[in-house]
Every structure is written in structure tokens, then in C-alpha cells.
N, C-alpha and C. Protein backbone atom coordinates (compact mmCIF):
# COMPACT_ATOMS: atom_id res chain seq x y z
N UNK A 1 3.25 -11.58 0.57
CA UNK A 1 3.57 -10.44 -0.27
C UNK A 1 3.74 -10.92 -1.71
N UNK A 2 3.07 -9.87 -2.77
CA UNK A 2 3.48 -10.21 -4.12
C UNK A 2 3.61 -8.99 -4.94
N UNK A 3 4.63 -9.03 -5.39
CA UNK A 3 5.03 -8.18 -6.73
C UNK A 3 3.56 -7.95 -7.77
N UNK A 4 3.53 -6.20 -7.53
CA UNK A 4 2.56 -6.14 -8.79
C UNK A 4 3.36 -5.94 -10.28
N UNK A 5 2.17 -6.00 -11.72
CA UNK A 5 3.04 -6.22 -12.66
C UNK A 5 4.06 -5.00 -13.13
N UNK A 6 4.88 -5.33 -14.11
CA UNK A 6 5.94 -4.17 -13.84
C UNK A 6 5.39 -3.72 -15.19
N UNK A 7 4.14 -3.42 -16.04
CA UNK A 7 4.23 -2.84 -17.34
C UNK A 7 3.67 -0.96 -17.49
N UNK A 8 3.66 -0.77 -16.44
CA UNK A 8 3.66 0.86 -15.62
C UNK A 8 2.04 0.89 -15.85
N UNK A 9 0.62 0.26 -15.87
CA UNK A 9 -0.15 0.83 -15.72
C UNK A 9 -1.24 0.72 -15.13
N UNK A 10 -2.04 1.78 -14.57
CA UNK A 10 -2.77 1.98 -13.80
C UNK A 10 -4.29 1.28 -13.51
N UNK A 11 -4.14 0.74 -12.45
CA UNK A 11 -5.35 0.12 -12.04
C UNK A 11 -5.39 -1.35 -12.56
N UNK A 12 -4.41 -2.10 -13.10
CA UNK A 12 -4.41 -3.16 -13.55
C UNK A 12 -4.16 -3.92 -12.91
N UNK A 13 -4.79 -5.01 -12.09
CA UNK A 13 -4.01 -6.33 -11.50
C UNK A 13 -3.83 -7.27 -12.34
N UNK A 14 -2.94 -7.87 -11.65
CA UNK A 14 -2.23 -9.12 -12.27
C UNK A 14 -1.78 -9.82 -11.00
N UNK A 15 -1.87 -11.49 -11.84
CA UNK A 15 -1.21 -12.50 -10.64
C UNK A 15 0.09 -12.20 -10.05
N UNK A 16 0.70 -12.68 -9.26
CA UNK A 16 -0.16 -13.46 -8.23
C UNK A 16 -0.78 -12.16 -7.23
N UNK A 17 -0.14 -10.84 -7.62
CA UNK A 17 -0.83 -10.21 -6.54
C UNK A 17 -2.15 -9.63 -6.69
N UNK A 18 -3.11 -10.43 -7.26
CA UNK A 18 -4.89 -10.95 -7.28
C UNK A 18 -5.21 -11.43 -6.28
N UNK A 19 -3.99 -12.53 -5.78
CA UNK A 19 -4.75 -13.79 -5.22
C UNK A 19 -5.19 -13.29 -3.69
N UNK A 20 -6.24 -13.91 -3.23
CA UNK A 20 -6.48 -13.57 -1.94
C UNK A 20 -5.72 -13.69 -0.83
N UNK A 21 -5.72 -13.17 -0.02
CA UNK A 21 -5.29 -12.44 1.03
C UNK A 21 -3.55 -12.34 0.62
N UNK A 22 -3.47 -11.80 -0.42
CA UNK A 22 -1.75 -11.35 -0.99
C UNK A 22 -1.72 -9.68 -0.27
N UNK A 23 -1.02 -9.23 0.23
CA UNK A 23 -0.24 -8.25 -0.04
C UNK A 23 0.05 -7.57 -1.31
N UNK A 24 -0.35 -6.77 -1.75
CA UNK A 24 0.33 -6.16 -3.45
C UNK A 24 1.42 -5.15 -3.27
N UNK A 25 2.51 -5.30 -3.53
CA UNK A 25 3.67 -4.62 -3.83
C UNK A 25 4.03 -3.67 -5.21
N UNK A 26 3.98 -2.48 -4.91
CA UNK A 26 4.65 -1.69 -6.27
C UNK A 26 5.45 -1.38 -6.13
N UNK A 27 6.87 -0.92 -6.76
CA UNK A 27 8.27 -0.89 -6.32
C UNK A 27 8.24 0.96 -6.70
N UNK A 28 9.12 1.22 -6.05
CA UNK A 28 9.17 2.93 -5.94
C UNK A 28 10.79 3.58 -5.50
N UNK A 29 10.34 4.39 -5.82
CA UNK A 29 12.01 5.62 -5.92
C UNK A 29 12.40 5.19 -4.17
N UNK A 30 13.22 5.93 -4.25
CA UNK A 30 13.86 6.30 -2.77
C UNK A 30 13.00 7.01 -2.01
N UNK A 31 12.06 7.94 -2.22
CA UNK A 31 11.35 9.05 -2.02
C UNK A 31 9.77 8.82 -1.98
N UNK A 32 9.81 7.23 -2.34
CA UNK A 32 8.57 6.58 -2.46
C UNK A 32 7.34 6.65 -3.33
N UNK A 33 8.01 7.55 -4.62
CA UNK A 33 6.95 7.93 -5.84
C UNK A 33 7.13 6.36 -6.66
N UNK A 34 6.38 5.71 -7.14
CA UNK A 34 6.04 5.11 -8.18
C UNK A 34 7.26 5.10 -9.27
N UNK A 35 7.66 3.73 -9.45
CA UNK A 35 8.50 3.86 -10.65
C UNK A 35 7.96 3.83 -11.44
N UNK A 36 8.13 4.43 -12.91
CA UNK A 36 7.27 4.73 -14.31
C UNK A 36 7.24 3.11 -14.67
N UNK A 37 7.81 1.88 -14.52
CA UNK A 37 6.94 0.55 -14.76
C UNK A 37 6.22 -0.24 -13.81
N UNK A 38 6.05 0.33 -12.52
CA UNK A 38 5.18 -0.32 -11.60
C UNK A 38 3.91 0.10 -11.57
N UNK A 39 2.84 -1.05 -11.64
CA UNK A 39 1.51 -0.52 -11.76
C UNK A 39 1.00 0.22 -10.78
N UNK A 40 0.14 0.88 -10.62
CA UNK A 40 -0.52 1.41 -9.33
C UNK A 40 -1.86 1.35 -9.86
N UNK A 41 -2.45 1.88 -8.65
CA UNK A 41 -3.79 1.40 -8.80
C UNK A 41 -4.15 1.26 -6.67
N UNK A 42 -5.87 0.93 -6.57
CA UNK A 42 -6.38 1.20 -5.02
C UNK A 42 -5.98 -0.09 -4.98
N UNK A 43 -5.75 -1.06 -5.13
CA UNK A 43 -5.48 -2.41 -4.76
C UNK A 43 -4.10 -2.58 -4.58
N UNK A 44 -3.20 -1.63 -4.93
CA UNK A 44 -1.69 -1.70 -4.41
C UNK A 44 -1.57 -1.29 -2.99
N UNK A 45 -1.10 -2.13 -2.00
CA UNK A 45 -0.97 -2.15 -0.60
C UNK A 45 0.04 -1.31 -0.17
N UNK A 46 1.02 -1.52 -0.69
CA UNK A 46 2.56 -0.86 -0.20
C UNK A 46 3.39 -0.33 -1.53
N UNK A 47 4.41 0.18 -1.50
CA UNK A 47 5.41 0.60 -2.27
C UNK A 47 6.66 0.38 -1.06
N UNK A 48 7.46 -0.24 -1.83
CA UNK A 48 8.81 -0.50 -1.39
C UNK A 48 9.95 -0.17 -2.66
N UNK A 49 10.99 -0.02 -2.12
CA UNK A 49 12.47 0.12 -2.69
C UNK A 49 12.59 -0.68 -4.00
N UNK A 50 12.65 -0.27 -5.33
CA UNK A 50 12.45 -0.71 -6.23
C UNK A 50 13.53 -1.06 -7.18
N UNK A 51 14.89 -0.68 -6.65
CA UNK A 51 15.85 -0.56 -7.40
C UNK A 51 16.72 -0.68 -6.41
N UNK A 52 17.77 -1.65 -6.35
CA UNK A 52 19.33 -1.84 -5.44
C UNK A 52 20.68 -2.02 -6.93
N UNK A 53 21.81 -1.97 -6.28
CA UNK A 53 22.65 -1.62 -7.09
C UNK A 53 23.88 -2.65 -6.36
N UNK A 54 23.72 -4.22 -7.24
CA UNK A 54 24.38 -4.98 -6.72
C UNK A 54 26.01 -5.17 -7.71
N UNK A 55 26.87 -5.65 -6.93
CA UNK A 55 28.48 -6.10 -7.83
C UNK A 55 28.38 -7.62 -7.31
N UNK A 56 28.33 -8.72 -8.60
CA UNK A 56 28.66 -9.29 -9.13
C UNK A 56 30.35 -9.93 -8.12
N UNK A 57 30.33 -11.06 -7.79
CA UNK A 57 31.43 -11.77 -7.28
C UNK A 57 32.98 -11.64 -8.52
N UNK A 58 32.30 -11.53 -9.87
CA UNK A 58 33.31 -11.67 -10.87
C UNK A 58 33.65 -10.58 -11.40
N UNK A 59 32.75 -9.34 -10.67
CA UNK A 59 32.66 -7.97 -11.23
C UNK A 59 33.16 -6.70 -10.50
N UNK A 60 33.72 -5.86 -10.84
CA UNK A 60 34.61 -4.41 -9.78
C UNK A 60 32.74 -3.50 -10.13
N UNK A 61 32.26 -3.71 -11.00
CA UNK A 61 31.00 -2.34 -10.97
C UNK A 61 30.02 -3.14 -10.62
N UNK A 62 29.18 -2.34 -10.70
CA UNK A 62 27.74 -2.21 -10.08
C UNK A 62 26.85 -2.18 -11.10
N UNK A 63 25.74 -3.43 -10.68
CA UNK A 63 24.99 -3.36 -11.59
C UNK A 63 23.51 -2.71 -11.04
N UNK A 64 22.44 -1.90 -11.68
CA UNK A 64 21.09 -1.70 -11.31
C UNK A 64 20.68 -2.58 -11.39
N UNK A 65 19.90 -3.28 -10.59
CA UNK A 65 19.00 -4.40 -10.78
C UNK A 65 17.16 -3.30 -10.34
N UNK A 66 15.98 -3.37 -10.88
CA UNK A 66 15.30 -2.45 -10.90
C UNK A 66 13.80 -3.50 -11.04
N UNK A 67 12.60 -3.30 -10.26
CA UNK A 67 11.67 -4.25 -10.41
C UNK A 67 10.64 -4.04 -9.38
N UNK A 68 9.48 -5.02 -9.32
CA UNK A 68 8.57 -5.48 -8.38
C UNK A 68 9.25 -6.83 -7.53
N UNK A 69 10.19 -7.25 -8.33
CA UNK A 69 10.52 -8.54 -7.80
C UNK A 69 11.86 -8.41 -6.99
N UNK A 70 12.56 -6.75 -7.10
CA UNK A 70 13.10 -6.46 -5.85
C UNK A 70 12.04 -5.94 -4.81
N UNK A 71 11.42 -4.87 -4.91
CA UNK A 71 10.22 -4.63 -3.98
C UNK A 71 9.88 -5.42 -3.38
N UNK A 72 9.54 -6.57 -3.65
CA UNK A 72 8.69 -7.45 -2.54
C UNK A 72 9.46 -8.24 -2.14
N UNK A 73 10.86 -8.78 -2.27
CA UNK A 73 11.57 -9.23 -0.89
C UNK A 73 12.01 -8.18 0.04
N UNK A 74 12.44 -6.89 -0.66
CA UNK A 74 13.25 -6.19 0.00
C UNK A 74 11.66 -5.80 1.23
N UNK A 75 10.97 -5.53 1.01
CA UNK A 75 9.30 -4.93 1.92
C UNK A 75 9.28 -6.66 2.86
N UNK A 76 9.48 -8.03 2.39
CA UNK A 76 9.27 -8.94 3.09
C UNK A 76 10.82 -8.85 4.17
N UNK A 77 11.84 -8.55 3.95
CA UNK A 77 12.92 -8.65 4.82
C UNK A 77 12.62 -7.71 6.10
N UNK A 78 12.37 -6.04 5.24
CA UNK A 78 11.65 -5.30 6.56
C UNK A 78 10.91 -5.87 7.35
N UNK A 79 9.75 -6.40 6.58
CA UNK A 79 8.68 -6.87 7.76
C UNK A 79 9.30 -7.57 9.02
N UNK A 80 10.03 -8.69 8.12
CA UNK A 80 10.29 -9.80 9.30
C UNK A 80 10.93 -9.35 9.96
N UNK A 81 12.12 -8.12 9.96
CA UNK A 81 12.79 -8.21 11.06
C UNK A 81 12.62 -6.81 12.08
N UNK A 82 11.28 -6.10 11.29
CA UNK A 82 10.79 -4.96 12.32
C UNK A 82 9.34 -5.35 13.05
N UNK A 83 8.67 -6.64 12.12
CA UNK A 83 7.37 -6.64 12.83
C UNK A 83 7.27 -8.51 13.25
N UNK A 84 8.72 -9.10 13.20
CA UNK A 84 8.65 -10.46 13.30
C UNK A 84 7.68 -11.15 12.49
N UNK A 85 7.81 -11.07 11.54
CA UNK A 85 6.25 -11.75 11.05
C UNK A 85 4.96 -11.70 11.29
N UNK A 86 4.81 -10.98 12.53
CA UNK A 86 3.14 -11.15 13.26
C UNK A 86 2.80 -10.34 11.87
N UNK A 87 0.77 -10.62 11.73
CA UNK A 87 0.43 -10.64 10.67
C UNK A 87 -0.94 -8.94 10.91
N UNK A 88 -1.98 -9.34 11.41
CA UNK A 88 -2.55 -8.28 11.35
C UNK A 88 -2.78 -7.38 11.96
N UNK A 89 -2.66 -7.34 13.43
CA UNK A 89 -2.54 -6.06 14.11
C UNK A 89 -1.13 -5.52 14.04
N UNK A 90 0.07 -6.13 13.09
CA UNK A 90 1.06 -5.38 13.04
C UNK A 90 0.72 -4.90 11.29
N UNK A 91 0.18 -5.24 10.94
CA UNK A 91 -0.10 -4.82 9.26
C UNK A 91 -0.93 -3.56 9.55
N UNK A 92 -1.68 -3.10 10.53
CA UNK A 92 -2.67 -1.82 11.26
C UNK A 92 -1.50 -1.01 12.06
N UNK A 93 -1.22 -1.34 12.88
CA UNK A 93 0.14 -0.87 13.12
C UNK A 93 0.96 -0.18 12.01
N UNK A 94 1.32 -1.12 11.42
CA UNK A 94 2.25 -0.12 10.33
C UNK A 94 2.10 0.46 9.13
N UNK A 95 0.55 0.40 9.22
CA UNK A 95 -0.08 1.50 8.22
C UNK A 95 -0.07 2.86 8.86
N UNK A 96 -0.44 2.49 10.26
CA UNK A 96 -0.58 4.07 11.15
C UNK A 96 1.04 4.43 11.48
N UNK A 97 2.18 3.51 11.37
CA UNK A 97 3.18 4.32 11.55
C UNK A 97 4.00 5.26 10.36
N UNK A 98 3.97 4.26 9.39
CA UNK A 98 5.11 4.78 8.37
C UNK A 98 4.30 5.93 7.52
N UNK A 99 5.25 6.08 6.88
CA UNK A 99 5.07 7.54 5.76
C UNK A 99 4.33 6.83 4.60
N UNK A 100 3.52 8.15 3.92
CA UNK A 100 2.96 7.79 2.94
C UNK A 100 3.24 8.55 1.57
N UNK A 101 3.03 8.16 0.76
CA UNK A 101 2.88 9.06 -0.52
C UNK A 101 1.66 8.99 -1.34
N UNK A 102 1.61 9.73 -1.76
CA UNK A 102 0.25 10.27 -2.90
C UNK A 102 1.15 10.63 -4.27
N UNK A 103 0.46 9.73 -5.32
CA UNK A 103 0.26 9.35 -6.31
C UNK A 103 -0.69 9.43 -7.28
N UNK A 104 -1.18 10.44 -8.57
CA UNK A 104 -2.84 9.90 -8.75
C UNK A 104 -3.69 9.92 -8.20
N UNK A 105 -3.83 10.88 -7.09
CA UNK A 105 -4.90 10.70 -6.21
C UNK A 105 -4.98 9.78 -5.45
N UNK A 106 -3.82 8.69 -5.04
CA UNK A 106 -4.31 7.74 -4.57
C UNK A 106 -3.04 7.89 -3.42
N UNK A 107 -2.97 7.12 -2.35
CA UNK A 107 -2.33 7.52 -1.22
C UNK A 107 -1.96 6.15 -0.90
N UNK A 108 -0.15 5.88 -0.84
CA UNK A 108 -0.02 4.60 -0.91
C UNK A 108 0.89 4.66 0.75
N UNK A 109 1.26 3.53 1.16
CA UNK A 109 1.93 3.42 2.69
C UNK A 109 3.05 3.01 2.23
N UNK A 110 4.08 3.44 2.54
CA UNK A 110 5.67 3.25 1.86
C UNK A 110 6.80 3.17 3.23
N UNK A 111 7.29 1.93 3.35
CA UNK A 111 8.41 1.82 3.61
C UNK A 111 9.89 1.58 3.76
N UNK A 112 10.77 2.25 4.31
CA UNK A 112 11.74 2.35 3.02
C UNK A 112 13.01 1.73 4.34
């Protein structure tokens, strides 16, 4: 899995999620729409959870932390512990299970 870039626009790849056989990650709402800085585009694979709201050991509040580079652990933690890691008949699998959203005309597989 790799984080696509976070500069919100469309159809643009960028490393590492170019590289072959990557996974591309765009990070998305709760509701699974596209955050206004995650790229999209037909080469984005998934949308995952794009924003968590962590406190700090030294801190009483909560901070937003907001990205591609939450997206793609938080989409790698799911995997591993709903599809064990197996790789491609569970990657077919869980295109045909989970929910999707449409975006731009374009129809992404989102799990949340």
C-alpha cells in the first residue's frame, strides 16, 4: 500500500504510489468522499479514513492529524486483521464486498 499525493489533484500520480504492483491510497471523509487534498484519479485503488484525532501523552486535547499518510496505515491495519494479509483473491474479494463511492465519475472501493 501507498499513500497518493496529498496536493488535491486529479489524475496525477506520484511516487511511490506509481510503483508497480503498489496499491494507491487516497484518504477520504468518514462517508468516503475524497478529501479536497487527496488526489484522485482511475489509478487510485482505495480510499480510506483520512483524518484521526489523536491526544498527545503531554496533552488534555486533541489534535487532527489529516493525510494520505494516515490513509494508508490505517487501510494496511484493516487489511491485516480482516483479510490476514492474503494478497489477491482477498484483494477480489474485497472489492466485491465493501461499499463504494463515486466521485468525478469515477467509482472508488472504500473501507472504513
Amino acid at each position: 500500500f501507498a499513500g497518493v499525493p496529498d496536493n488535491g489533484k486529479a489524475d496525477q500520480l506520484g511516487f511511490p504510489a506509481c510503483m508497480p504492483n503498489i496499491i494507491s491510497v487516497g484518504a477520504s471523509a468518514d462517508n468516503g468522499m475524497p478529501y479536497y487534498f487527496s488526489n484522485t484519479g482511475t489509478w487510485v485503488k482505495f480510499m480510506s479514513i483520512g483524518r484521526i484525532n489523536i491526544i498527545m501523552p503531554d496533552s488534555k486535547n486533541a489534535t487532527a492529524v489529516m493525510g494520505t499518510s494516515i490513509a494508508t496505515p490505517y487501510l494496511t491495519a484493516l487489511w491485516v486483521n480482516r483479510y490476514n494479509g492474503a494478497w489477491q483473491q482477498q484483494l477480489d474479494s474485497a472489492n466485491n464486498a465493501i461499499r463504494t463511492v463515486k466521485y468525478n465519475n469515477l467509482t472508488y472501493p472504500f473501507i472504513k
